[in-house]
Protein backbone atom coordinates (compact mmCIF):
# COMPACT_ATOMS: atom_id res chain seq x y z
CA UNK A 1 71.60 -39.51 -41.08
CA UNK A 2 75.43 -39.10 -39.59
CA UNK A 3 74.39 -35.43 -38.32
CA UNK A 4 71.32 -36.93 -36.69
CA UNK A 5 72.95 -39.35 -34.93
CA UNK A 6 75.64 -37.02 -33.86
CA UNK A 7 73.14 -34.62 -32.29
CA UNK A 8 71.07 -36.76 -30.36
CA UNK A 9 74.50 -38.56 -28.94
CA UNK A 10 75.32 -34.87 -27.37
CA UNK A 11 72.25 -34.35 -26.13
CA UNK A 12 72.07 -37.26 -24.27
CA UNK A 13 76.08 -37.42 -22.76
CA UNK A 14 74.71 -33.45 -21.41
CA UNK A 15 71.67 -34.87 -19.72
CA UNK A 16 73.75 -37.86 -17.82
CA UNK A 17 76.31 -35.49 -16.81
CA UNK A 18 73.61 -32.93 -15.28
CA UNK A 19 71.86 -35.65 -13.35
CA UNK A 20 75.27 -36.92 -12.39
CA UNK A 21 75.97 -33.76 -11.14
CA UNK A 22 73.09 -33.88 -8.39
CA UNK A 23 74.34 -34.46 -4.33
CA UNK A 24 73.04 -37.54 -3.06
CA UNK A 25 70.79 -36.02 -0.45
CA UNK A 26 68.87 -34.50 -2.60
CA UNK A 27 65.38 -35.25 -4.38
CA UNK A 28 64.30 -34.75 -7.80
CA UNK A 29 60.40 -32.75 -6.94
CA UNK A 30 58.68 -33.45 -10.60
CA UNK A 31 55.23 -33.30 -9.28
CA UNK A 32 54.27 -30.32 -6.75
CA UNK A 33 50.83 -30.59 -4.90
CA UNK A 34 49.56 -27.02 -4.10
CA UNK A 35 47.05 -26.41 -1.33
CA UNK A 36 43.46 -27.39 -2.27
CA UNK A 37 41.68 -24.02 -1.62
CA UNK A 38 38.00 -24.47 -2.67
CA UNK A 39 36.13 -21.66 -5.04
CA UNK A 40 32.70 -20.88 -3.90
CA UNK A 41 29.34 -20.23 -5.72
CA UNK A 42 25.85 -18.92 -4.35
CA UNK A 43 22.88 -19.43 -6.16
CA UNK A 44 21.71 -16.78 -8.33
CA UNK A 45 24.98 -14.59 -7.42
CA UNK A 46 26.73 -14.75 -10.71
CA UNK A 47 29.97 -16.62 -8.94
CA UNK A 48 30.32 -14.37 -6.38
CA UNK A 49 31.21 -15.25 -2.57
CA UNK A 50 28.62 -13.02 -1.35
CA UNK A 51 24.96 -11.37 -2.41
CA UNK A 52 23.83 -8.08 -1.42
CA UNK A 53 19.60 -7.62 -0.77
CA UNK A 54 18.03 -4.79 -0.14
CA UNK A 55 15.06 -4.75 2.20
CA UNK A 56 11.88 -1.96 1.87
CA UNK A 57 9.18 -1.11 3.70
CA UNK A 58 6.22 -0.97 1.10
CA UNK A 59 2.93 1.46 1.86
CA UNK A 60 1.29 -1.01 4.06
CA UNK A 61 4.50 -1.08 6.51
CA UNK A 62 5.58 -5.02 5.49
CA UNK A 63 9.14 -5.64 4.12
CA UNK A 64 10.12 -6.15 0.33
CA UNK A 65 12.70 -8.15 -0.65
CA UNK A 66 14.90 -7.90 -3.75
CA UNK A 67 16.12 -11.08 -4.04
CA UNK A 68 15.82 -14.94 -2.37
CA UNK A 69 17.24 -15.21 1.03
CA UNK A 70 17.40 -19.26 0.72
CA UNK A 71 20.09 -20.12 -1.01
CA UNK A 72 22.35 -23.40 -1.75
CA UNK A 73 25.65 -22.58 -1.22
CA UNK A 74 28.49 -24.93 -3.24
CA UNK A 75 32.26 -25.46 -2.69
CA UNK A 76 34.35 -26.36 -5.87
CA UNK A 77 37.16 -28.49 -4.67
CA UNK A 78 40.10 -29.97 -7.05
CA UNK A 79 39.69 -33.60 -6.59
CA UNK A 80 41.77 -35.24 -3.60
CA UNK A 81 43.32 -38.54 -3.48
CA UNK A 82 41.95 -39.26 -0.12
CA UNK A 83 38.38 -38.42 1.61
CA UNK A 84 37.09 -34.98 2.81
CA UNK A 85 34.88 -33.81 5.62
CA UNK A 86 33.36 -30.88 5.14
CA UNK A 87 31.80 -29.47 8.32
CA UNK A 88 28.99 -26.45 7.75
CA UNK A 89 28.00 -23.97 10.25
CA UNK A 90 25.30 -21.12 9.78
CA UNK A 91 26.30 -17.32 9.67
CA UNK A 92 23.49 -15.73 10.83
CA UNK A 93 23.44 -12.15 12.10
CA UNK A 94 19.78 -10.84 13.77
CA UNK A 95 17.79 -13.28 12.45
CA UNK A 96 15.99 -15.50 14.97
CA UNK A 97 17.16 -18.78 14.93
CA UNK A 98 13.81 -20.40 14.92
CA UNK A 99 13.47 -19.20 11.76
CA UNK A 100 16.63 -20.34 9.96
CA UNK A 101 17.15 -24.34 8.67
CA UNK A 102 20.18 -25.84 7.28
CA UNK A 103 20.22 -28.71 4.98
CA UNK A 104 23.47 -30.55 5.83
CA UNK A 105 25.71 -29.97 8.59
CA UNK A 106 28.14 -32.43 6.95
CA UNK A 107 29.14 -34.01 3.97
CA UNK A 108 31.70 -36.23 3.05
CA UNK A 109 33.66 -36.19 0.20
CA UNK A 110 34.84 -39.25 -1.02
CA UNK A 111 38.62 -39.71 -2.79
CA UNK A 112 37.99 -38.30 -6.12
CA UNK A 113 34.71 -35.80 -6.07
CA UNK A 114 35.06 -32.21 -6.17
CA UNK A 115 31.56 -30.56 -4.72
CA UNK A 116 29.97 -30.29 -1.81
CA UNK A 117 26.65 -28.48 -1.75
CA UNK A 118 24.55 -27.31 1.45
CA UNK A 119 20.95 -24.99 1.30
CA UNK A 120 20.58 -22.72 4.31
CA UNK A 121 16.85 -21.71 4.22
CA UNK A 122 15.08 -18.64 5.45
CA UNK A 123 11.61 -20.59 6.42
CA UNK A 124 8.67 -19.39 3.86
CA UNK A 125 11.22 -16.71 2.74
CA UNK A 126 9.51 -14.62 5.69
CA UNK A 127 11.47 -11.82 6.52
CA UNK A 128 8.42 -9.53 7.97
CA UNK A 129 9.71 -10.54 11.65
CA UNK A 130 12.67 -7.39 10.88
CA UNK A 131 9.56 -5.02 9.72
CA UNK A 132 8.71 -4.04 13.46
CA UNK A 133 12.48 -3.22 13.81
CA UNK A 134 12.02 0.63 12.90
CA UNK A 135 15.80 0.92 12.74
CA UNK A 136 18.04 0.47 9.83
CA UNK A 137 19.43 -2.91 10.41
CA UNK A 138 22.24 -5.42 8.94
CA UNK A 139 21.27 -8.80 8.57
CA UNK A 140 23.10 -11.68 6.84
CA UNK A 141 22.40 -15.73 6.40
CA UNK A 142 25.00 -17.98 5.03
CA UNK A 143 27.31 -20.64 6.22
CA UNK A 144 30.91 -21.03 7.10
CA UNK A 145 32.65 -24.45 5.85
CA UNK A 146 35.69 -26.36 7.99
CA UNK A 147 36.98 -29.03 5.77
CA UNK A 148 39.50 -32.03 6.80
CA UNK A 149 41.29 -33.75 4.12
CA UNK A 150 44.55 -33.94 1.84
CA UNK A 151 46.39 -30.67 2.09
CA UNK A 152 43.35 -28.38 2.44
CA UNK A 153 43.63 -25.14 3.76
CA UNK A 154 42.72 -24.89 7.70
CA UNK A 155 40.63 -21.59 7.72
CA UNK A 156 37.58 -22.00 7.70
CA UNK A 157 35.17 -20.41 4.52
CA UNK A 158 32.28 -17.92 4.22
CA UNK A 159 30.02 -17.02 1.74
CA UNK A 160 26.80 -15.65 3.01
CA UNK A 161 23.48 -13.16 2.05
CA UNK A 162 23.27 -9.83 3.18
CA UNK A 163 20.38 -7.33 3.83
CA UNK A 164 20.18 -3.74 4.29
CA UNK A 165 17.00 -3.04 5.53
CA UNK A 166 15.95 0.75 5.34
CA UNK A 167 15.07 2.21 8.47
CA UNK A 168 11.08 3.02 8.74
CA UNK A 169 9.70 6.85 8.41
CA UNK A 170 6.46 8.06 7.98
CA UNK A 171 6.42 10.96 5.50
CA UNK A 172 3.47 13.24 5.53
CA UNK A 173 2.37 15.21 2.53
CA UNK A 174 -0.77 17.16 1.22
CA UNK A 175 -2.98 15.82 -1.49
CA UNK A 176 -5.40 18.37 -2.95
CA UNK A 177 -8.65 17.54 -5.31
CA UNK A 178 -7.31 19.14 -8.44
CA UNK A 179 -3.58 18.87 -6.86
CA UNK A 180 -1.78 20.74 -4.43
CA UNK A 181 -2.29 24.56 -6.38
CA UNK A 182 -5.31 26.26 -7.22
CA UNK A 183 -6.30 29.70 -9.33
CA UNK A 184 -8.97 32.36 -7.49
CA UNK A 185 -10.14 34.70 -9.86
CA UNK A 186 -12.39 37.24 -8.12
CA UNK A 187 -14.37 39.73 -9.89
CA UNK A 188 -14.53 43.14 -8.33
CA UNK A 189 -17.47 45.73 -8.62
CA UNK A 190 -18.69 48.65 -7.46
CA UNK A 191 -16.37 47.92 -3.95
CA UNK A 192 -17.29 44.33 -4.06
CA UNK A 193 -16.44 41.11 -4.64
CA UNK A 194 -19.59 39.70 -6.77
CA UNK A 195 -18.44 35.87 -7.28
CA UNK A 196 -21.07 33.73 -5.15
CA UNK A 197 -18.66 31.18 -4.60
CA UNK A 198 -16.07 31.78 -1.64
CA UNK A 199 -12.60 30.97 -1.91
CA UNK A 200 -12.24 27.53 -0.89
CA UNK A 201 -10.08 24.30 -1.41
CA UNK A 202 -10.71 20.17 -0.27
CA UNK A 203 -7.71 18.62 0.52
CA UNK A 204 -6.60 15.32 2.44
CA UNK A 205 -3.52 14.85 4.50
CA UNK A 206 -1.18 11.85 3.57
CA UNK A 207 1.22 9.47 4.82
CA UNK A 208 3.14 6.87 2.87
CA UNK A 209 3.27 4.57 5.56
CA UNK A 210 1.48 3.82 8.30
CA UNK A 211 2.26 5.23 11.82
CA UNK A 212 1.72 3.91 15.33
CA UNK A 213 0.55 6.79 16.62
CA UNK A 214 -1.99 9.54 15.98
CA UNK A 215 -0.35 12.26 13.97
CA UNK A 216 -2.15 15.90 14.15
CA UNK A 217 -1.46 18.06 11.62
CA UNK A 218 -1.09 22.02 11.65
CA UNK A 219 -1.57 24.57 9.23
CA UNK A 220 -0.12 27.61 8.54
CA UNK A 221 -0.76 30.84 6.07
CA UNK A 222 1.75 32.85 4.58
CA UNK A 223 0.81 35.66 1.71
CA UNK A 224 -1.53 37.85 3.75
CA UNK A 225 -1.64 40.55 6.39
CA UNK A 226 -1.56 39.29 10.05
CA UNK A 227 -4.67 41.10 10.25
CA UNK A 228 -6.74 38.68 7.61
CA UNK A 229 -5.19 35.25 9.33
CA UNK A 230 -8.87 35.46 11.51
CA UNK A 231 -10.42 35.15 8.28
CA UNK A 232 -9.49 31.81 7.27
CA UNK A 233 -11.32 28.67 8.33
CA UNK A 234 -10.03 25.17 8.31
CA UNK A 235 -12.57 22.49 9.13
CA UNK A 236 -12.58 20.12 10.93
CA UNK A 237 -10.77 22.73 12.69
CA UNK A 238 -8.05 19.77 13.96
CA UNK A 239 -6.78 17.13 11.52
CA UNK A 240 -5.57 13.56 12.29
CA UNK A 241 -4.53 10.90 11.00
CA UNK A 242 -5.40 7.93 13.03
CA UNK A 243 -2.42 5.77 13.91
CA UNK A 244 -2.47 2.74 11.12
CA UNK A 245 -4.20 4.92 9.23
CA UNK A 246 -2.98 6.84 5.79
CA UNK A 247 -4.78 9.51 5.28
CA UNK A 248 -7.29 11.94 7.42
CA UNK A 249 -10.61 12.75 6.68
CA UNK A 250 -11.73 15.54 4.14
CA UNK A 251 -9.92 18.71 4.93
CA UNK A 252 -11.41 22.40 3.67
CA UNK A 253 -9.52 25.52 3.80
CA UNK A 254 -11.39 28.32 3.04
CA UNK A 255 -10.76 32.62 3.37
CA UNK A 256 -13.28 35.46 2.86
CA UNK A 257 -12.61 38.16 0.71
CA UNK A 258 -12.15 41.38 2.58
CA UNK A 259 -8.14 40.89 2.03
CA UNK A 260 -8.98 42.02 -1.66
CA UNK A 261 -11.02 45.03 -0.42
CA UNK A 262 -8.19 47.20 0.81
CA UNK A 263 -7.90 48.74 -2.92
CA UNK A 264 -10.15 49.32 -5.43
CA UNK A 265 -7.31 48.21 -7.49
CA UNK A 266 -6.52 44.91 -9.22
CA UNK A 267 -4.33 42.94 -7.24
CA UNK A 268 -2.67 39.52 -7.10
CA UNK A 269 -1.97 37.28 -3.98
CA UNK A 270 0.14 34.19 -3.68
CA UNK A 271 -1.25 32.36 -0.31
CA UNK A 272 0.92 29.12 0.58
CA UNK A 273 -0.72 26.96 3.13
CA UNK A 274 2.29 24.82 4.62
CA UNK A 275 1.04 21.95 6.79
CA UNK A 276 3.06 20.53 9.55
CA UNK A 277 2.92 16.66 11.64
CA UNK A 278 2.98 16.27 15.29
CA UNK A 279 3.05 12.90 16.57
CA UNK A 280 4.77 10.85 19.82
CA UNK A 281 5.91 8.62 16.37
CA UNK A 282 9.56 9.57 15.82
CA UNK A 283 8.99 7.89 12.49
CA UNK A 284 7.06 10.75 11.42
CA UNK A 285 7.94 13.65 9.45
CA UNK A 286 7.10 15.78 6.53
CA UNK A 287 7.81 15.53 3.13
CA UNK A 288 8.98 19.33 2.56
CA UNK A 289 8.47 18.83 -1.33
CA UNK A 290 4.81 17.78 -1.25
CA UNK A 291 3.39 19.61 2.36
CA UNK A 292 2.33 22.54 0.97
CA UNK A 293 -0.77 24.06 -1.08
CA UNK A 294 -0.76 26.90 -3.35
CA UNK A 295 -3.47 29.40 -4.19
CA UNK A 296 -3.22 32.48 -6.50
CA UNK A 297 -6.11 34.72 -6.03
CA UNK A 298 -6.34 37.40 -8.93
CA UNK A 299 -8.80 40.41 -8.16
CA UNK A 300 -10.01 41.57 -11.26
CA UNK A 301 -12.59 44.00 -12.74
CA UNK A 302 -15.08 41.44 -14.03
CA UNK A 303 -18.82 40.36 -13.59
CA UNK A 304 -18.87 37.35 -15.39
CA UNK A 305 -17.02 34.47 -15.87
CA UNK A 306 -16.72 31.95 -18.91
CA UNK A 307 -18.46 28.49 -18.31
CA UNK A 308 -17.91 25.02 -20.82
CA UNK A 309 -21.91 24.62 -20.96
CA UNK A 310 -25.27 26.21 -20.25
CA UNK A 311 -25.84 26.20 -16.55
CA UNK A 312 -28.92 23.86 -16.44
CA UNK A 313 -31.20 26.54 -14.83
CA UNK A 314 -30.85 29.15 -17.64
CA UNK A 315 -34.02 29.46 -19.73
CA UNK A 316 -33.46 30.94 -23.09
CA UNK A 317 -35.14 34.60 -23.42
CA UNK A 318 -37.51 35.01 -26.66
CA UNK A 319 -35.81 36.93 -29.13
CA UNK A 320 -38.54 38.03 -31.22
CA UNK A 321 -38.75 41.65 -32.21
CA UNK A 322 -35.30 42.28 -31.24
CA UNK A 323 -32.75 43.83 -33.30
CA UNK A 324 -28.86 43.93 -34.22
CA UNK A 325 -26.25 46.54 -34.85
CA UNK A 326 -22.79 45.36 -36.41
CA UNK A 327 -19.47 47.42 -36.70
CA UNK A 328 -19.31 48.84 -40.47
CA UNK A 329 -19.25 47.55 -42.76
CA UNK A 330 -21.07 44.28 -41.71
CA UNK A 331 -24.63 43.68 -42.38
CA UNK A 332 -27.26 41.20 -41.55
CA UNK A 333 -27.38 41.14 -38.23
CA UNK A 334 -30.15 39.91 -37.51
CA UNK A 335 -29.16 36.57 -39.32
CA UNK A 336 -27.49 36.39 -35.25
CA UNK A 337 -31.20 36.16 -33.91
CA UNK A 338 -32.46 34.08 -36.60
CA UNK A 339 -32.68 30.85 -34.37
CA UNK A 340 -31.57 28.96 -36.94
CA UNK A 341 -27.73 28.57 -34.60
CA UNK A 342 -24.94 26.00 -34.95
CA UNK A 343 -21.72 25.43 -36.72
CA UNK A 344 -23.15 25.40 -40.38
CA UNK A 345 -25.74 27.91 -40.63
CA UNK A 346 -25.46 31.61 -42.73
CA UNK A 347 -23.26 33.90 -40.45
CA UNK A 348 -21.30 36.78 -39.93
CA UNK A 349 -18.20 36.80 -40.32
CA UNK A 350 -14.70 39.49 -40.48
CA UNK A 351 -11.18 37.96 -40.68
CA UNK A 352 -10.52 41.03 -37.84
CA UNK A 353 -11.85 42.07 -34.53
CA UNK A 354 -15.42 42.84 -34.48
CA UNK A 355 -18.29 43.68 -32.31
CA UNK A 356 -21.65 43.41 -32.03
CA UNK A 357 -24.69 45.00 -30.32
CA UNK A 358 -28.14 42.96 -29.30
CA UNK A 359 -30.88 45.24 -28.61
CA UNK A 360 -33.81 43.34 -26.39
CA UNK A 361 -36.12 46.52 -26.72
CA UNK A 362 -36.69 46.76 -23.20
CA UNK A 363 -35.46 46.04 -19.93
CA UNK A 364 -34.34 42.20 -19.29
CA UNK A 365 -32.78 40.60 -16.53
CA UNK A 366 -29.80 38.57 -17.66
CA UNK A 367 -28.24 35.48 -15.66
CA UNK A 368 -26.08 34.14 -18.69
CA UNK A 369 -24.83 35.32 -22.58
CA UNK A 370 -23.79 32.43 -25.51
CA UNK A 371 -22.76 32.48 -28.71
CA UNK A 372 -22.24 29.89 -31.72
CA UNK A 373 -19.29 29.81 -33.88
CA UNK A 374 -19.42 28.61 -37.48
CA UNK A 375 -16.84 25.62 -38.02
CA UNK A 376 -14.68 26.06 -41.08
CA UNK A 377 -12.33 23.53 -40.47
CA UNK A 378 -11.89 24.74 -36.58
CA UNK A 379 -14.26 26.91 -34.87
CA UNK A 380 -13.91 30.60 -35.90
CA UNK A 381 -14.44 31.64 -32.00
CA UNK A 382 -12.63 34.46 -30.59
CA UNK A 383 -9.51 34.42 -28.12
CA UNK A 384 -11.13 37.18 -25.72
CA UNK A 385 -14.60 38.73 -25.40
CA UNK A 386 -15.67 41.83 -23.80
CA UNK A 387 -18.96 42.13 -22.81
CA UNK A 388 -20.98 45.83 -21.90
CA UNK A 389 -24.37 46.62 -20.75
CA UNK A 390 -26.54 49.66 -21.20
CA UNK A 391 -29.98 51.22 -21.00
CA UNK A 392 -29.86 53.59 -23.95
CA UNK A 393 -27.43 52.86 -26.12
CA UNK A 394 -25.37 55.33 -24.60
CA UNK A 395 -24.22 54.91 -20.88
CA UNK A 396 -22.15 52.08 -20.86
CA UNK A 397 -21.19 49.56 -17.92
CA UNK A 398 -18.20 47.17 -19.27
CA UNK A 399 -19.31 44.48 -17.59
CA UNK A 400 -15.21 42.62 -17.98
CA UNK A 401 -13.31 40.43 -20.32
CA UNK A 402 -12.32 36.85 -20.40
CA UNK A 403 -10.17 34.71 -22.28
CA UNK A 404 -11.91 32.00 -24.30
CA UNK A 405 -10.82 28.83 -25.66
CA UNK A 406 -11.52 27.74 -29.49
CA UNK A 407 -14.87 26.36 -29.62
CA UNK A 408 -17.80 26.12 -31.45
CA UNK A 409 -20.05 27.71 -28.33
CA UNK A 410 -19.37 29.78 -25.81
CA UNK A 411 -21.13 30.39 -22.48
CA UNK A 412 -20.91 33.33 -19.82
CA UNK A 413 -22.33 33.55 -16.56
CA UNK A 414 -22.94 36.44 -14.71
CA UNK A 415 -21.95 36.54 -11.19
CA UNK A 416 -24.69 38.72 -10.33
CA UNK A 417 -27.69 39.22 -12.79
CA UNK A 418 -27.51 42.17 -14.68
CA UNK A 419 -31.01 44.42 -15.79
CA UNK A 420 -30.15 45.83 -19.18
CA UNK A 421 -31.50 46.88 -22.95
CA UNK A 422 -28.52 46.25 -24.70
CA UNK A 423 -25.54 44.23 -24.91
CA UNK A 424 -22.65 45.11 -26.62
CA UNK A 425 -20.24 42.02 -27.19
CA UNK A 426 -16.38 42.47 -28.48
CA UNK A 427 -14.53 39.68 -30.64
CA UNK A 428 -10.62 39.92 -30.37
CA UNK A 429 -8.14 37.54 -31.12
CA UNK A 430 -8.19 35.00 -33.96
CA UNK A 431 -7.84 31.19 -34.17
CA UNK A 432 -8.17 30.48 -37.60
CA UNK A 433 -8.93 32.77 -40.33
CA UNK A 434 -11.86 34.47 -38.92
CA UNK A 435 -14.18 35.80 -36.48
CA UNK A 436 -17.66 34.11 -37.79
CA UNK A 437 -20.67 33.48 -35.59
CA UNK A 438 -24.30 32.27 -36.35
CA UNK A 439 -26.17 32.90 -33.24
CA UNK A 440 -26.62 34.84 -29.88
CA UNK A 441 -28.62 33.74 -26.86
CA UNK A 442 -29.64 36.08 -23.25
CA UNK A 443 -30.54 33.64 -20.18
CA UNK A 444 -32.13 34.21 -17.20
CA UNK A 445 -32.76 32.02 -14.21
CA UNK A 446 -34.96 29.97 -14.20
């Protein structure tokens, strides 16, 4: 208890003589008052002073917005023994004025409070007035606070929304009907070309925005001779798109085939059609990833081509009397003429290549060939067949191959009909375990 005593008697001579110590002019500060610099908060800005949008024109040429332009705007103050006026003014860059309110241009802070909250508004959220500005523009809407009061700072505040708005561009690309490549296979013969169909491709031209002008679009060829460019026809031979439009009308491209007929040799061609926009627009360009079509045109020595289904005109030729040869050691052909067809029915089958000949006994004109597969789990179809024609068994005309997909039927069609006794037809490839058909079929036209 002496010790105790003892201590608290030093410490308090040592305070009396440090206070002593003191001049008489000066003052003891124990409480300091700093500078009342408010914090700031914008709605929906996660406590920052400022927002960033970002402003889009969408395919119908109106602005998108990624966020609220409205926003209440708050100042945090620490509380003040004496009043505050806060005075608010707007920030506005580019934005009509008509079109901006402000809910409070002052408040009053009594001794005491802390917040003071004002709401500058972007009527209806509207911001379409920028989207006939074409140019990439800065906007920004906010509001600058001057407060009067105890010891608060003199410069004035800011905290405002900001808007990059892209600048507009029409970008013009190619749209194809089966997209923007295509495959030409063209089967060769005797010096000609005997697909009936001509090479030929639909195709639209695009924009992904609007434009205020008509824009005409050119095409150009590249994969061919100068000499073959006066073979190719474009209709309608010119192409717009209207102004406030998106797209033009139908477009077909389309070539003959004497470019193939140089050679009796196969050949393959790579033809890129590369379209090109014109337009007093300056928005307008071309989207050099997506102007462009595609077409590889494959000359090969074929007569027929492999379809999904019977053509609906082919009418089924009578097989009665006819006959069928297999490769040794196979037998029972004729169970491939039995009529009895399908997926299920008695077949013939090799877990090899194989081939088979169908003789009609006399002369038949042929528009189309099929062929059933029996289904042992998957169809036993082939991945290629050959197909030959002849009128004695002897002299044959290989009439071309084709790849073939697994399936329970396939269907050929002859570019040109073909007059023939016999056809000899050659399995290759294998999908499953075998090569196993039930039934043949010769078309003709009806």
């Amino acid at each position: 208890m002496k010790a105790h005593y003892k201590l608290f008697l030093s410490l308090a001579i040592g305070s009396f003589v440090t206070f002593a110590g003191c001049q008489d002019d000066e003052v003891v500060d124990l409480v300091k008052y700093p500078v009342n610099q408010p914090a700031i908060t914008i709605d929906g800005a996660e406590g920052a002073s400022k927002a960033m949008l970002t402003a889009v024109y969408k395919s119908d040429g109106t602005l998108e917005l990624d966020g609220l332009v409205t926003r209440t705007y708050t100042f945090h103050f620490a509380a003040s023994p004496e009043d505050a006026t806060v005075t608010f003014d707007i920030i506005n860059t580019n934005i009509p004025k008509e079109n901006v309110e402000i809910s409070a241009t002052k408040v009053v802070l009594p001794a005491g409070s802390t917040d003071a909250s004002v709401t500058v508004a972007l009527k209806d959220e509207d911001f379409n007035f920028a989207a006939s500005n074409y140019d990439a523009t800065t906007y920004e809407l906010g509001v600058k606070a001057s407060v009067e009061g105890y010891k608060i700072g003199t410069e004035p505040i800011e905290s405002k929304v900001v808007i990059e708005k892209e600048a507009y561009s029409a970008s013009c690309y190619v749209v194809g009907e089966n997209g923007n490549s295509a495959t030409f296979e063209r089967a060769f013969s005797q010096g000609t070309i005997v697909n009936p169909d001509p090479i030929s491709y639909t195709f639209k031209m695009k924009l992904d925005k609007p434009a205020r002008k008509d824009v005409k679009v050119k095409l150009a060829t590249t994969g061919l001779g100068e000499q073959f460019m006066n073979d190719i026809t474009v209709t309608p031979a010119e192409i717009i798109i209207p102004a406030g439009e998106r797209e033009s009308a139908d477009i077909t491209w389309s070539i003959t085939d004497d470019f193939l007929l140089t050679t009796a040799d196969p050949e393959t061609y790579t033809l890129v059609v590369t379209a090109s926009a014109e337009s007093e627009d300056p928005v307008v360009g071309d989207n050099k990833e997506e102007n462009f079509l595609t077409f590889n045109v494959s000359k090969v020595f074929r007569n027929f081509g492999y379809v999904s289904d019977k053509v609906a005109n082919w009418i089924e030729l009578d097989k009665t009397g006819w006959s069928v040869e297999l490769e040794p050691p196979l037998r029972n052909g004729n169970l491939l003429i039995d009529g009895k067809g399908g997926s299920t029915e008695n077949s013939v089958y090799r877990s090899a290549d194989w081939w088979f000949v169908v003789d009609m006994k006399s002369e038949k004109t042929m528009t189309g060939f099929g062929i059933d597969y029996y289904i042992n789990g998957t169809p036993s179809s082939p991945q290629k067949v050959t197909i030959s024609t002849s009128m004695d068994n002897e002299t044959w005309v290989t009439q071309g191959a084709v790849d073939t997909p697994q399936s329970a039927n396939h269907y050929f069609q002859f570019f040109v009909p073909q007059n023939a006794r016999y056809v000899k037809v050659e399995l290759k490839g294998l999908y499953n375990r075998y090569l196993d058909v039930t039934e043949v079929y010769v078309y003709n036209a009806q």
